[in-house]
PDB file of N, CA and C in Angstrom:
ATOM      1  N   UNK A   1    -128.065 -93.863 100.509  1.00  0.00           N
ATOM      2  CA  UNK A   1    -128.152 -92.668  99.682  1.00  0.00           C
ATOM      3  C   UNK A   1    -128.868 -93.013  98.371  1.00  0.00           C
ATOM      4  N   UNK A   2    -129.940 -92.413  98.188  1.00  0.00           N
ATOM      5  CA  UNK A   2    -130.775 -92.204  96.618  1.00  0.00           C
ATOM      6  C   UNK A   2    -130.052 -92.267  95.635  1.00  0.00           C
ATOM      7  N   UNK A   3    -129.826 -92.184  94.565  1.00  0.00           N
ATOM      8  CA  UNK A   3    -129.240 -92.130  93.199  1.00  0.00           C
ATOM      9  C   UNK A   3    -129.902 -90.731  92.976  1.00  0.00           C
ATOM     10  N   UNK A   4    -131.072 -90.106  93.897  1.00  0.00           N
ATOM     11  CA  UNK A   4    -131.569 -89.348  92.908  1.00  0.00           C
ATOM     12  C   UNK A   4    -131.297 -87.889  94.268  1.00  0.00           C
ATOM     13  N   UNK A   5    -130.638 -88.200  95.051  1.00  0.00           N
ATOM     14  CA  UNK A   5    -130.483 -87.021  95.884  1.00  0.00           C
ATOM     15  C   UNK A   5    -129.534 -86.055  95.603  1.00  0.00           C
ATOM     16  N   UNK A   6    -128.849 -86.546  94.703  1.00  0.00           N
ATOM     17  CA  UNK A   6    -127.879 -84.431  93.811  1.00  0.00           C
ATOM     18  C   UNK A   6    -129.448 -83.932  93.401  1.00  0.00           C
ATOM     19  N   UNK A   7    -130.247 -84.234  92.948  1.00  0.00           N
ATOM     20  CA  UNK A   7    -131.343 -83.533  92.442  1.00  0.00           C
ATOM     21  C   UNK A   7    -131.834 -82.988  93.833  1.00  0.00           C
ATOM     22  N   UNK A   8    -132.051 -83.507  94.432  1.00  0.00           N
ATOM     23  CA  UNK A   8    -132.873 -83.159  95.703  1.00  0.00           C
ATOM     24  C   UNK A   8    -132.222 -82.278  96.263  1.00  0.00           C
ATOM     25  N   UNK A   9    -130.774 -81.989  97.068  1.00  0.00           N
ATOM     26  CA  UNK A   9    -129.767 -81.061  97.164  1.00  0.00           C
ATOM     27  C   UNK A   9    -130.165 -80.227  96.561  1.00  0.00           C
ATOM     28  N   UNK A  10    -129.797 -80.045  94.906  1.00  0.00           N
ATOM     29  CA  UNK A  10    -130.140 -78.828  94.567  1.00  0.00           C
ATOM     30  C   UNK A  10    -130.484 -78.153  94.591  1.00  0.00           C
ATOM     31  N   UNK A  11    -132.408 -78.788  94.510  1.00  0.00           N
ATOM     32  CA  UNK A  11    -133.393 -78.218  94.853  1.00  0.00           C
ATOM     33  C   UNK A  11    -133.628 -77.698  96.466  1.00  0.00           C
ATOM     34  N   UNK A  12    -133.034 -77.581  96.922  1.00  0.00           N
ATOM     35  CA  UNK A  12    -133.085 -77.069  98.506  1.00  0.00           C
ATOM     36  C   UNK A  12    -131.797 -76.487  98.401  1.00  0.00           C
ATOM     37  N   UNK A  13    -130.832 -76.009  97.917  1.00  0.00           N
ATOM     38  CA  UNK A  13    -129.644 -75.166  98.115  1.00  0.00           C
ATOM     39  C   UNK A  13    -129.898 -74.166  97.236  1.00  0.00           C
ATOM     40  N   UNK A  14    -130.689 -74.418  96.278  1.00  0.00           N
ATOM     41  CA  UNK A  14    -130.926 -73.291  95.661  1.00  0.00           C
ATOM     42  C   UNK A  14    -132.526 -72.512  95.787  1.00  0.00           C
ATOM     43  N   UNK A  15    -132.940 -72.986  97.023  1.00  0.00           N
ATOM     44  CA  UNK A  15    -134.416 -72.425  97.288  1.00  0.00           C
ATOM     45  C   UNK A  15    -135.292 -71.588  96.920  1.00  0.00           C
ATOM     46  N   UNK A  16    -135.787 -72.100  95.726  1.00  0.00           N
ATOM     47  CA  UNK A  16    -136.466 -71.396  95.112  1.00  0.00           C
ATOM     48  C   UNK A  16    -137.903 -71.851  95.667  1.00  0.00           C
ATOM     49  N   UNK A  17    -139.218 -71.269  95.040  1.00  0.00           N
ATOM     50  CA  UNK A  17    -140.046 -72.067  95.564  1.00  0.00           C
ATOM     51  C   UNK A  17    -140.656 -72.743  94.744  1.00  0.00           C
ATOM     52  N   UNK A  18    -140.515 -72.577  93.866  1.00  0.00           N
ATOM     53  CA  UNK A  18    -140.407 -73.482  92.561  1.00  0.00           C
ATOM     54  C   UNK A  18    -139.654 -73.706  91.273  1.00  0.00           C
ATOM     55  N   UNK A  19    -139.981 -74.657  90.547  1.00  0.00           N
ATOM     56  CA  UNK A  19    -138.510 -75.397  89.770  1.00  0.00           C
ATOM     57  C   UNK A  19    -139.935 -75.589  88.558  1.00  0.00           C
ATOM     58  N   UNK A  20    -139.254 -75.088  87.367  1.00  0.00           N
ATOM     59  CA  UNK A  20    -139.697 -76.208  85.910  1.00  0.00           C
ATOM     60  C   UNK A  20    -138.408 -76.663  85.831  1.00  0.00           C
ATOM     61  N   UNK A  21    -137.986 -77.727  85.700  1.00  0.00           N
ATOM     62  CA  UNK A  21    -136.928 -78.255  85.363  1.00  0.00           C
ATOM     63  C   UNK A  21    -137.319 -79.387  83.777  1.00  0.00           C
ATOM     64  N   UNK A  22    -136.338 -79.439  82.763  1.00  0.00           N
ATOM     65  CA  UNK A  22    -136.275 -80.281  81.752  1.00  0.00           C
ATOM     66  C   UNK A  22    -135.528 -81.415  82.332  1.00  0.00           C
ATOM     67  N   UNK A  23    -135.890 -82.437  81.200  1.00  0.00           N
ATOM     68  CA  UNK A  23    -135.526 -83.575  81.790  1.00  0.00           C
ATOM     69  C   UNK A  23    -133.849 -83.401  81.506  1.00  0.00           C
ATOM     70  N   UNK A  24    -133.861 -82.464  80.259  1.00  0.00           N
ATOM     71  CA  UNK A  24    -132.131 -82.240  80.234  1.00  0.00           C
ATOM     72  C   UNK A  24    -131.289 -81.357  81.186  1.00  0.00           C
ATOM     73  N   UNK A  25    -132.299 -80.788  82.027  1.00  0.00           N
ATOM     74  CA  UNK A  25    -131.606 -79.957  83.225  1.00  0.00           C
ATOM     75  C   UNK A  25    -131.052 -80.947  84.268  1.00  0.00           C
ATOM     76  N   UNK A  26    -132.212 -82.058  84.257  1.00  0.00           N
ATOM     77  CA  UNK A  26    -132.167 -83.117  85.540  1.00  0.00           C
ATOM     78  C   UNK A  26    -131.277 -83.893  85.065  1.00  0.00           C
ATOM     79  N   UNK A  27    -130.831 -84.144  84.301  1.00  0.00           N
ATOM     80  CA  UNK A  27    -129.559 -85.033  83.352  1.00  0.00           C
ATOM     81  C   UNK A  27    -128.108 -84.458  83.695  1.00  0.00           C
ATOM     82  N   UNK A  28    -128.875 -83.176  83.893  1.00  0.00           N
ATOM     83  CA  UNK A  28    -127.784 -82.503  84.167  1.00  0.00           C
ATOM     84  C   UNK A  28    -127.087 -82.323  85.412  1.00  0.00           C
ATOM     85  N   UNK A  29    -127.804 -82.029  85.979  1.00  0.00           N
ATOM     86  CA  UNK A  29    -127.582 -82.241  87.483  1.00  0.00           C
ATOM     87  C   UNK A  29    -127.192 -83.563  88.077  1.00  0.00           C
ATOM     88  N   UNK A  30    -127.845 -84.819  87.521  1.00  0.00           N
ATOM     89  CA  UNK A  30    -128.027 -86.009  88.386  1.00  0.00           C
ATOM     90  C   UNK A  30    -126.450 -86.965  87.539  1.00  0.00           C
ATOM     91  N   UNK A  31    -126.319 -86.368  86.289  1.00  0.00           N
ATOM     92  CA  UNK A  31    -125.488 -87.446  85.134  1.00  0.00           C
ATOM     93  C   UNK A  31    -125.510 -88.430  84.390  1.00  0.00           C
ATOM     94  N   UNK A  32    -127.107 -88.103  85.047  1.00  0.00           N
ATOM     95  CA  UNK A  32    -127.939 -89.781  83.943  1.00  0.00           C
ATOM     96  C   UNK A  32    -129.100 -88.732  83.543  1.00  0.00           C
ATOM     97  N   UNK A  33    -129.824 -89.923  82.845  1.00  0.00           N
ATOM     98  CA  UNK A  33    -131.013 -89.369  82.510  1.00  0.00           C
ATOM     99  C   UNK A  33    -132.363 -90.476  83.600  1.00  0.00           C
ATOM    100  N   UNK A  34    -133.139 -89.287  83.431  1.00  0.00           N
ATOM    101  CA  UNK A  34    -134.518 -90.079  84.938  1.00  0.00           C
ATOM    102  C   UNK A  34    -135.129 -91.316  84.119  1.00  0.00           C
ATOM    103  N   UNK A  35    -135.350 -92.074  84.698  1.00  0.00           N
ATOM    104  CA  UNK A  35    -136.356 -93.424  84.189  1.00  0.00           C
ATOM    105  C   UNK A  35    -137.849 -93.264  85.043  1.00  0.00           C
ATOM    106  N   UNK A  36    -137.882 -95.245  84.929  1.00  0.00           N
ATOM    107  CA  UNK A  36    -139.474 -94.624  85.324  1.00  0.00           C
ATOM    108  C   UNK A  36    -139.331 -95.023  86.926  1.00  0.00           C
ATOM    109  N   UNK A  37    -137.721 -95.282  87.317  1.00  0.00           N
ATOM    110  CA  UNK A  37    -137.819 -95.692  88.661  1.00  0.00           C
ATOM    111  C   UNK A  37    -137.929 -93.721  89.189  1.00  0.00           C
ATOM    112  N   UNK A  38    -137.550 -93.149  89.022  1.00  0.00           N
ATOM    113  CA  UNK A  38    -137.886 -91.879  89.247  1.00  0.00           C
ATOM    114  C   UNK A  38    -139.765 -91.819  90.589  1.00  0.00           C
ATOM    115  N   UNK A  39    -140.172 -92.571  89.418  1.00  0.00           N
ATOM    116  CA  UNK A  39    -141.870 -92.468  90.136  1.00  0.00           C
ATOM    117  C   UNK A  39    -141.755 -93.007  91.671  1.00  0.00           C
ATOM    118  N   UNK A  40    -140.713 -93.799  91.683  1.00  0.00           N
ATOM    119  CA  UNK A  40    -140.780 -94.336  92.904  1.00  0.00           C
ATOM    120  C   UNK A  40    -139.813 -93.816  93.951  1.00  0.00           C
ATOM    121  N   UNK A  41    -138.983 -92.629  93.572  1.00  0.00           N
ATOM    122  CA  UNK A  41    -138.134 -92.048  94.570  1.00  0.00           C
ATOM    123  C   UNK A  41    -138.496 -90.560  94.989  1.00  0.00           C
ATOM    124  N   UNK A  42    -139.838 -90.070  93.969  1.00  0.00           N
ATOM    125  CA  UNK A  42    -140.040 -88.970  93.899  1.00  0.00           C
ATOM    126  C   UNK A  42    -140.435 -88.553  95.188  1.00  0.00           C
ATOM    127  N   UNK A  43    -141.222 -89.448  96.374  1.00  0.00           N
ATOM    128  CA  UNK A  43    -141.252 -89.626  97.567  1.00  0.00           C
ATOM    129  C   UNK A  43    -139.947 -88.382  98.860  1.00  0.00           C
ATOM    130  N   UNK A  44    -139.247 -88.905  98.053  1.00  0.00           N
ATOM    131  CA  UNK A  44    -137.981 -88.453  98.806  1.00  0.00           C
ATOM    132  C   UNK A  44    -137.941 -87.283  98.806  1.00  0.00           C
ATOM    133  N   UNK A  45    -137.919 -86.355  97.814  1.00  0.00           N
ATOM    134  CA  UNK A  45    -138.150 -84.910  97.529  1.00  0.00           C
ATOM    135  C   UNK A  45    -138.600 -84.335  98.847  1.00  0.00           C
ATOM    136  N   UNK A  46    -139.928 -84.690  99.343  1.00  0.00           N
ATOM    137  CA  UNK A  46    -140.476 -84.222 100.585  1.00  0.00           C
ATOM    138  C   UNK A  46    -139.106 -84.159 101.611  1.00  0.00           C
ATOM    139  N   UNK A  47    -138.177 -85.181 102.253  1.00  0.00           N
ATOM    140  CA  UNK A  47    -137.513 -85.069 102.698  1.00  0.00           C
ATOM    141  C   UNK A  47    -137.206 -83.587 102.863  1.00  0.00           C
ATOM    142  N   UNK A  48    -136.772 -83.030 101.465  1.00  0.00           N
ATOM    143  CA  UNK A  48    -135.510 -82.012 101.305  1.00  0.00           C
ATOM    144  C   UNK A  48    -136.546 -80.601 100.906  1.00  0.00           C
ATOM    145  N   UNK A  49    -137.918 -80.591 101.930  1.00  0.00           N
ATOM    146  CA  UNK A  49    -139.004 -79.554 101.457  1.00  0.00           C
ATOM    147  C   UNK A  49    -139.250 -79.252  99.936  1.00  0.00           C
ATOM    148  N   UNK A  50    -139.753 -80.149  99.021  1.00  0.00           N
ATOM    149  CA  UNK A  50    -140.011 -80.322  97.779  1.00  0.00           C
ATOM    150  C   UNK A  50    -141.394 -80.984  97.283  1.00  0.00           C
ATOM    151  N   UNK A  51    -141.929 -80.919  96.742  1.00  0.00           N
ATOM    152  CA  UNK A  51    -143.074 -82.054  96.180  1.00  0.00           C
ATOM    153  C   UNK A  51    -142.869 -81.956  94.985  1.00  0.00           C
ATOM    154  N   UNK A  52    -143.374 -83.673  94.487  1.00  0.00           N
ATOM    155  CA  UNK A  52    -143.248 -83.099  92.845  1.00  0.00           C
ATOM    156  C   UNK A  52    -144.398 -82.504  92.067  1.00  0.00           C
ATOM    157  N   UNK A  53    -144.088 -81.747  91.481  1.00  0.00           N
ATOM    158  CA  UNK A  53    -145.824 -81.844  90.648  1.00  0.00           C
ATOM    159  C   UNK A  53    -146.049 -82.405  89.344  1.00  0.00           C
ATOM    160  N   UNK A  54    -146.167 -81.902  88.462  1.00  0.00           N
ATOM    161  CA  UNK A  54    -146.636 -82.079  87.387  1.00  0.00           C
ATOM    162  C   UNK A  54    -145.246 -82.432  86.456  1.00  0.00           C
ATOM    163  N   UNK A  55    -145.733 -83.945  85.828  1.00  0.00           N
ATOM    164  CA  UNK A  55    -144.613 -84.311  85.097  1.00  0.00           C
ATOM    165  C   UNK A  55    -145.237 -84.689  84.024  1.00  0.00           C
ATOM    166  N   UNK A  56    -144.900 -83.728  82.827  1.00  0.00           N
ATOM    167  CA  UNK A  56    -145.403 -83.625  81.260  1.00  0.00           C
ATOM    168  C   UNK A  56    -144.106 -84.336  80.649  1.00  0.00           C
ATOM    169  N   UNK A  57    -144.364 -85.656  80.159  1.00  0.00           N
ATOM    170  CA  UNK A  57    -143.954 -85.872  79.556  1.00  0.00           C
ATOM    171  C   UNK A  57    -144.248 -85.860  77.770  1.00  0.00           C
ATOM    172  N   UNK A  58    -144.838 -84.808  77.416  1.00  0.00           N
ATOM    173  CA  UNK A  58    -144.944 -84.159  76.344  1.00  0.00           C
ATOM    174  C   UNK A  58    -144.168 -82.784  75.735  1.00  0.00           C
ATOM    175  N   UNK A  59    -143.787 -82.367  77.359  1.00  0.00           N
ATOM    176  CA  UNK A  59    -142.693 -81.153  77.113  1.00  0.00           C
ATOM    177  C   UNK A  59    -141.706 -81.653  77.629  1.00  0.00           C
ATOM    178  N   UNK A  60    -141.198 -82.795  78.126  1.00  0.00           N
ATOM    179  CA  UNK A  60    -140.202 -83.313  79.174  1.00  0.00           C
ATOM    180  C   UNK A  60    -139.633 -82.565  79.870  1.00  0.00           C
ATOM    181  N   UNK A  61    -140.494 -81.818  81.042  1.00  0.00           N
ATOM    182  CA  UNK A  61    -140.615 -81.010  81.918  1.00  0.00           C
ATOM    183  C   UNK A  61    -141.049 -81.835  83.507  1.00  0.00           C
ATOM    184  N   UNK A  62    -140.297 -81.673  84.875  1.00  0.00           N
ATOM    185  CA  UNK A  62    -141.224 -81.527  85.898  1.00  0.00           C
ATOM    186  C   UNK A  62    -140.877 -80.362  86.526  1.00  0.00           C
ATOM    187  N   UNK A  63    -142.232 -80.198  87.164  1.00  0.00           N
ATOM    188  CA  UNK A  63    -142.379 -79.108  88.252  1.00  0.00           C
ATOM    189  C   UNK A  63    -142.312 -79.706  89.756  1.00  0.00           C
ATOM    190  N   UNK A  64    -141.319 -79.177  90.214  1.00  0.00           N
ATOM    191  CA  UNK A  64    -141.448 -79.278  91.568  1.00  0.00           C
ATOM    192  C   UNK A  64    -141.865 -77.909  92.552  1.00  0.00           C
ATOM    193  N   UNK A  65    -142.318 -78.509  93.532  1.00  0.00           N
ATOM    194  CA  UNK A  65    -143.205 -77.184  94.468  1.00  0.00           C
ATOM    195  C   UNK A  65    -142.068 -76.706  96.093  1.00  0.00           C
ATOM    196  N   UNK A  66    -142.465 -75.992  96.563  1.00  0.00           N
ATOM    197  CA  UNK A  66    -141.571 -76.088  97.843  1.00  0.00           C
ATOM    198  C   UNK A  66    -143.042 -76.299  98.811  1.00  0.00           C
ATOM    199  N   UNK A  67    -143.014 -76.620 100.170  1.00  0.00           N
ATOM    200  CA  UNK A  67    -143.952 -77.551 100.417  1.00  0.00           C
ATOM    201  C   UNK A  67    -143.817 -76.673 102.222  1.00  0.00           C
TER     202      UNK A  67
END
């Protein structure tokens, strides 16, 4: 199991077809805050019909897509 799959859940129980999420939403959800191992699990998302998109870390925002 991921560390990062409550995020992933979410995002597929609550099917939207897309997500801006803050990084304080994802803090929120997950109980940590994302690092940069994030880049390397973002993979997984697909699993749970997700992609990631665009991660501004100037607004500390990502977008995820439904796929």
């Amino acid at each position: 199991m991921s560390k990062y799959e409550p995020l992933w859940k979410y995002l597929k129980e609550n099917k939207k077809d897309n997500y801006k999420l803050s990084y304080q939403e994802i803090r929120n959800i997950l109980g940590f805050d994302i690092d940069h191992s994030f880049l390397t699990y973002k993979k997984e998302s697909k699993e749970y019909g997700y992609e990631v998109g665009k991660i501004s870390m100037k607004e500390k925002t990502i977008i995820f897509n439904k796929i």
